[in-house]
N, C-alpha and C. Protein backbone atom coordinates (compact mmCIF):
# COMPACT_ATOMS: atom_id res chain seq x y z
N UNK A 1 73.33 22.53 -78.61
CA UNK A 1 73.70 22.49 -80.01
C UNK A 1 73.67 21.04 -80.48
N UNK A 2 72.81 20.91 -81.73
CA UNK A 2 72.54 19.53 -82.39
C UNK A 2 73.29 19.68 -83.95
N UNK A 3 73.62 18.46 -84.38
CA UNK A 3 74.57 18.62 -85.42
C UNK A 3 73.85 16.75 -85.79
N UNK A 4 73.42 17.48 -86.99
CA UNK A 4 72.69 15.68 -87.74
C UNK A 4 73.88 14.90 -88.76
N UNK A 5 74.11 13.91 -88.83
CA UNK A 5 74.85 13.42 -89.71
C UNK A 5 74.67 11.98 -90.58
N UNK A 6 74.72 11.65 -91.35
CA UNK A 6 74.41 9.95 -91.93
C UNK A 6 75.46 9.49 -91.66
N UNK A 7 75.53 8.15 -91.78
CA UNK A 7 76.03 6.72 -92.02
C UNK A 7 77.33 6.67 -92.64
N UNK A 8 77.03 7.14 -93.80
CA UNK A 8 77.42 7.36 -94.96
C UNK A 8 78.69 8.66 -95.38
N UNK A 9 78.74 9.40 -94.93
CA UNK A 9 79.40 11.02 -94.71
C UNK A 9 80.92 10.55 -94.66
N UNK A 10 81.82 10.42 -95.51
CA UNK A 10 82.95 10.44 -95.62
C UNK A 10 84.11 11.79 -95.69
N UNK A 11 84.85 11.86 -94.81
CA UNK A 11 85.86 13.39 -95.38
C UNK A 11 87.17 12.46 -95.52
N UNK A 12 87.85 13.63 -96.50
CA UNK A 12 88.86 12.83 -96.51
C UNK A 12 89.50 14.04 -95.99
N UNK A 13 90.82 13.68 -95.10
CA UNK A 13 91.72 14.46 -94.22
C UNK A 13 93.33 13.59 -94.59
N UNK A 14 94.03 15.18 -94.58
CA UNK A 14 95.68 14.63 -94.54
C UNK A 14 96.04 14.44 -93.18
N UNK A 15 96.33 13.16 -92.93
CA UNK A 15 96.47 12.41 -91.67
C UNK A 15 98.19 12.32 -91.31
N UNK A 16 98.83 12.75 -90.33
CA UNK A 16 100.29 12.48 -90.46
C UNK A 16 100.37 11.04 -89.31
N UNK A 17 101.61 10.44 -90.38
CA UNK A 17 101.82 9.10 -89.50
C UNK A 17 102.41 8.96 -88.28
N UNK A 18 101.72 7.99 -87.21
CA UNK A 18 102.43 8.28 -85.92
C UNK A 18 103.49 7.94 -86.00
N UNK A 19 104.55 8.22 -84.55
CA UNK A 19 105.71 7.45 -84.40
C UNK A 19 105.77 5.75 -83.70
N UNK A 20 106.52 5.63 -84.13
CA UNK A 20 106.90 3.78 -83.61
C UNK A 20 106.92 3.81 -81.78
N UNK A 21 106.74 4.44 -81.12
CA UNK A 21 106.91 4.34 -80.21
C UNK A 21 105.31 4.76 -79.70
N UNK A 22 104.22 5.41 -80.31
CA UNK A 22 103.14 5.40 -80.04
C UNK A 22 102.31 4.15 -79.32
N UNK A 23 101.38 4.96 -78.60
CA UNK A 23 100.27 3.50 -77.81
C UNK A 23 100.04 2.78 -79.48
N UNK A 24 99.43 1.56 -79.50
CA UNK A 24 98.65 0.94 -80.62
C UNK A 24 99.52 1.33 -81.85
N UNK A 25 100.71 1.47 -82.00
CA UNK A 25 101.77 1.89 -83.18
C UNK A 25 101.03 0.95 -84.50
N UNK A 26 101.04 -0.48 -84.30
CA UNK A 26 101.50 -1.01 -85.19
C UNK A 26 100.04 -1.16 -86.07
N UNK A 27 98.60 -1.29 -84.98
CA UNK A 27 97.69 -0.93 -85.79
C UNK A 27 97.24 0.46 -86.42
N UNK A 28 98.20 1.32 -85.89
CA UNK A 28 97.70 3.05 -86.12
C UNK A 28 98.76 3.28 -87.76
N UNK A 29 99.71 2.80 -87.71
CA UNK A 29 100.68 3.09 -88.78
C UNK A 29 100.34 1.92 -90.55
N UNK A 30 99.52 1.29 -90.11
CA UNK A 30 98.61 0.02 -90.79
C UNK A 30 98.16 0.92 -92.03
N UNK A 31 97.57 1.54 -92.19
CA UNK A 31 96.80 2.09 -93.41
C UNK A 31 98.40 3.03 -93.82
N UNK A 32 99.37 3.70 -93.59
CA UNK A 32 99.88 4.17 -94.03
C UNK A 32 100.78 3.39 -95.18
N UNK A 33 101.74 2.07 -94.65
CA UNK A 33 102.13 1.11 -95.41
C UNK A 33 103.14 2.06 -95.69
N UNK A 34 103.61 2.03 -97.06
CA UNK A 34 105.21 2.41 -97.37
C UNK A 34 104.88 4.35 -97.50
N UNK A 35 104.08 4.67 -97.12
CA UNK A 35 103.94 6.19 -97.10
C UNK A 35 105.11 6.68 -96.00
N UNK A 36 105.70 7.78 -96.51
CA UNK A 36 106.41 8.48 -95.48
C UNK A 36 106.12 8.90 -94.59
N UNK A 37 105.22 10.40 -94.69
CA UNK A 37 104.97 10.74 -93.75
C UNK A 37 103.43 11.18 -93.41
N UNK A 38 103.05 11.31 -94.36
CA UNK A 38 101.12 11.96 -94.32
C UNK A 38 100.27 10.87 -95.54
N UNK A 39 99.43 10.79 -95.37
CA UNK A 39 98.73 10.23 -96.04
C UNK A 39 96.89 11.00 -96.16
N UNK A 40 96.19 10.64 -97.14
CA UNK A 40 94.82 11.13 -97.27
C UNK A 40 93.55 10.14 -97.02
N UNK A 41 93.51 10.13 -95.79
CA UNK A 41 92.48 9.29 -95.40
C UNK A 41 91.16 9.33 -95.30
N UNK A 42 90.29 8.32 -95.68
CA UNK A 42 88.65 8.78 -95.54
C UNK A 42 88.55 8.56 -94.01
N UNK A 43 87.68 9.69 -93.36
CA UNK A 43 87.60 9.29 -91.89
C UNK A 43 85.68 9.62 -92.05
N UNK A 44 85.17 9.13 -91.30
CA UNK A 44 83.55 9.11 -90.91
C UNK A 44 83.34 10.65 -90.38
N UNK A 45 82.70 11.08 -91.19
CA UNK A 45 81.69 12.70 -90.67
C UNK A 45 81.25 12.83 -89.19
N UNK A 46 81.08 11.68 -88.65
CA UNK A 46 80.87 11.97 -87.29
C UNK A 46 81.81 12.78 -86.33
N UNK A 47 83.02 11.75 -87.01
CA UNK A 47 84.30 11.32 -85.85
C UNK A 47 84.54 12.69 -86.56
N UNK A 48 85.12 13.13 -87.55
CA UNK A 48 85.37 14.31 -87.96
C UNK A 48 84.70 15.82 -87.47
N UNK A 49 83.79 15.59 -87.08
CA UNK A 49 82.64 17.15 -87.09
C UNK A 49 83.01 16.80 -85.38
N UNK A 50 83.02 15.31 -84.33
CA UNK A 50 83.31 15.95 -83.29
C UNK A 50 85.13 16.14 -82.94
N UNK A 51 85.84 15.92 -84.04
CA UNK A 51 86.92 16.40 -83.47
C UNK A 51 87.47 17.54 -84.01
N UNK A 52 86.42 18.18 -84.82
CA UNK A 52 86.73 19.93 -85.11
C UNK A 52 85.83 20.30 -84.05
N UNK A 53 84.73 20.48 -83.94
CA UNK A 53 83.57 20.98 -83.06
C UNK A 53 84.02 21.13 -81.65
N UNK A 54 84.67 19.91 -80.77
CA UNK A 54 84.18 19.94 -79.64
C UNK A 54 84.97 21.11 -79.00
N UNK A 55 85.62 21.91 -79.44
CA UNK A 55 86.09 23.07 -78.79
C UNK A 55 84.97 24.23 -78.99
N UNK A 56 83.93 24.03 -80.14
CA UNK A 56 82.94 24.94 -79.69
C UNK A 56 82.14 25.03 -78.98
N UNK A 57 81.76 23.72 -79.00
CA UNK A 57 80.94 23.32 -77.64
C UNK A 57 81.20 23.53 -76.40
N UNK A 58 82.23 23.50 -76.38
CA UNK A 58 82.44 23.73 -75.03
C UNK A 58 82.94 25.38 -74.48
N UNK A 59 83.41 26.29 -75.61
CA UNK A 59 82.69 27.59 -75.76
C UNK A 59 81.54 27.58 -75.11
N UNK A 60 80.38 27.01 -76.09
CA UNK A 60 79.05 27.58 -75.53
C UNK A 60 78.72 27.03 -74.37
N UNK A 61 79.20 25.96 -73.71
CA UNK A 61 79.15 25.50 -72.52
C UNK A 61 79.72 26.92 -71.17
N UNK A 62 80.60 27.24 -71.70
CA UNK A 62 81.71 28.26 -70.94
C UNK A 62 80.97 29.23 -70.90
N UNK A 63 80.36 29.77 -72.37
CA UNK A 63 79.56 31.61 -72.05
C UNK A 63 78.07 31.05 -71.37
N UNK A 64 77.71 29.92 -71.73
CA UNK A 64 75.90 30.37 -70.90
C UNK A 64 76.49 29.49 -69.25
N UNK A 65 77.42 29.49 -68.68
CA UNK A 65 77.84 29.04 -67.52
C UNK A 65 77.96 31.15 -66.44
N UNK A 66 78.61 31.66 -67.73
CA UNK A 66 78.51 32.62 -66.62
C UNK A 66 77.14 33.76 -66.32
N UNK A 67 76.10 33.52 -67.19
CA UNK A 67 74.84 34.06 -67.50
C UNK A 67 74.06 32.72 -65.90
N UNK A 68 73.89 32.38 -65.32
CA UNK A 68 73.13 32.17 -64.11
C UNK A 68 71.72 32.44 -63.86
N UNK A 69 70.44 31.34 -64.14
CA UNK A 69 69.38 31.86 -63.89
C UNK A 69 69.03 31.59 -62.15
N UNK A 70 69.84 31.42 -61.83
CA UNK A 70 69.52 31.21 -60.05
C UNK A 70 69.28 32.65 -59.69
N UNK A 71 68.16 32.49 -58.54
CA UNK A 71 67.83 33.65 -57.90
C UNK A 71 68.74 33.62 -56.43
N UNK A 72 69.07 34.95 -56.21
CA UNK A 72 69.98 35.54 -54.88
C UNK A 72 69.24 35.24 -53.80
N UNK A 73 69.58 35.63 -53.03
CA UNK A 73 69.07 35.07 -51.82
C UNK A 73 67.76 36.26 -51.44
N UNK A 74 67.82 37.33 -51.95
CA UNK A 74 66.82 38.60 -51.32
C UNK A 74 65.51 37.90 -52.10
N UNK A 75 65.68 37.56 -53.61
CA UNK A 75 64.90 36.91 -54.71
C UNK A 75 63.65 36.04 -54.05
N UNK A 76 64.99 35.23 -53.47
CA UNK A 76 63.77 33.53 -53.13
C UNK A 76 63.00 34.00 -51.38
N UNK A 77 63.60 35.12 -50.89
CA UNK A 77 62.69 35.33 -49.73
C UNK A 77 61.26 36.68 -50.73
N UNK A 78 61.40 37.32 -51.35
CA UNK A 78 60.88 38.06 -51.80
C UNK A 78 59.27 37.86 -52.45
N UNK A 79 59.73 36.24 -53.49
CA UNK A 79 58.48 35.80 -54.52
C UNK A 79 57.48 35.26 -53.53
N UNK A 80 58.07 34.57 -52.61
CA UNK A 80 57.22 33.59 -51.96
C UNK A 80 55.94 34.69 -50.71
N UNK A 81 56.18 36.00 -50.82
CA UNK A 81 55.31 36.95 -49.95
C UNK A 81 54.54 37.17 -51.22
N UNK A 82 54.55 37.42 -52.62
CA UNK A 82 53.85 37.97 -52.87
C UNK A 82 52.68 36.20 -53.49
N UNK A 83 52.69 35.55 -53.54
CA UNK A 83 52.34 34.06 -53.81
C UNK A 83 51.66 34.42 -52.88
């Protein structure tokens, strides 16, 4: 699965502010400023589409994992007589 995106692709998302005790607090809480608790941030289409997406992906990773094109063992003695 391919997913195209520009440069350019802005979403804006309601972002809630971390706590003070977070890794990187003081640069993560930076764009919020005197906001309480959520704020509406532009975030990049990329970063956005893979942090909704990557749970589908990895769906389709999961269903064509149990579909198997390996041949059994009777298979790979079988082709090679009639070759």
């Amino acid at each position: 699965m391919t997913t195209g995106y520009t440069a350019l692709e802005i979403v804006e998302k309601n972002r809630k502010k971390p706590k003070k005790t977070s890794t990187s607090a003081s640069i993560a809480r930076a764009p919020f400023e005197d906001h309480e608790f959520t704020k509406v941030l532009p975030i990049p289409g990329i970063i956005d589409g893979y942090n909704n997406g990557i749970n589908i992906v990895d769906q389709a990773n999961q269903l064509r994992s149990y579909f198997t094109t390996h041949p059994n063992r009777t298979e790979k003695e079988f082709f090679p007589r009639i070759y």
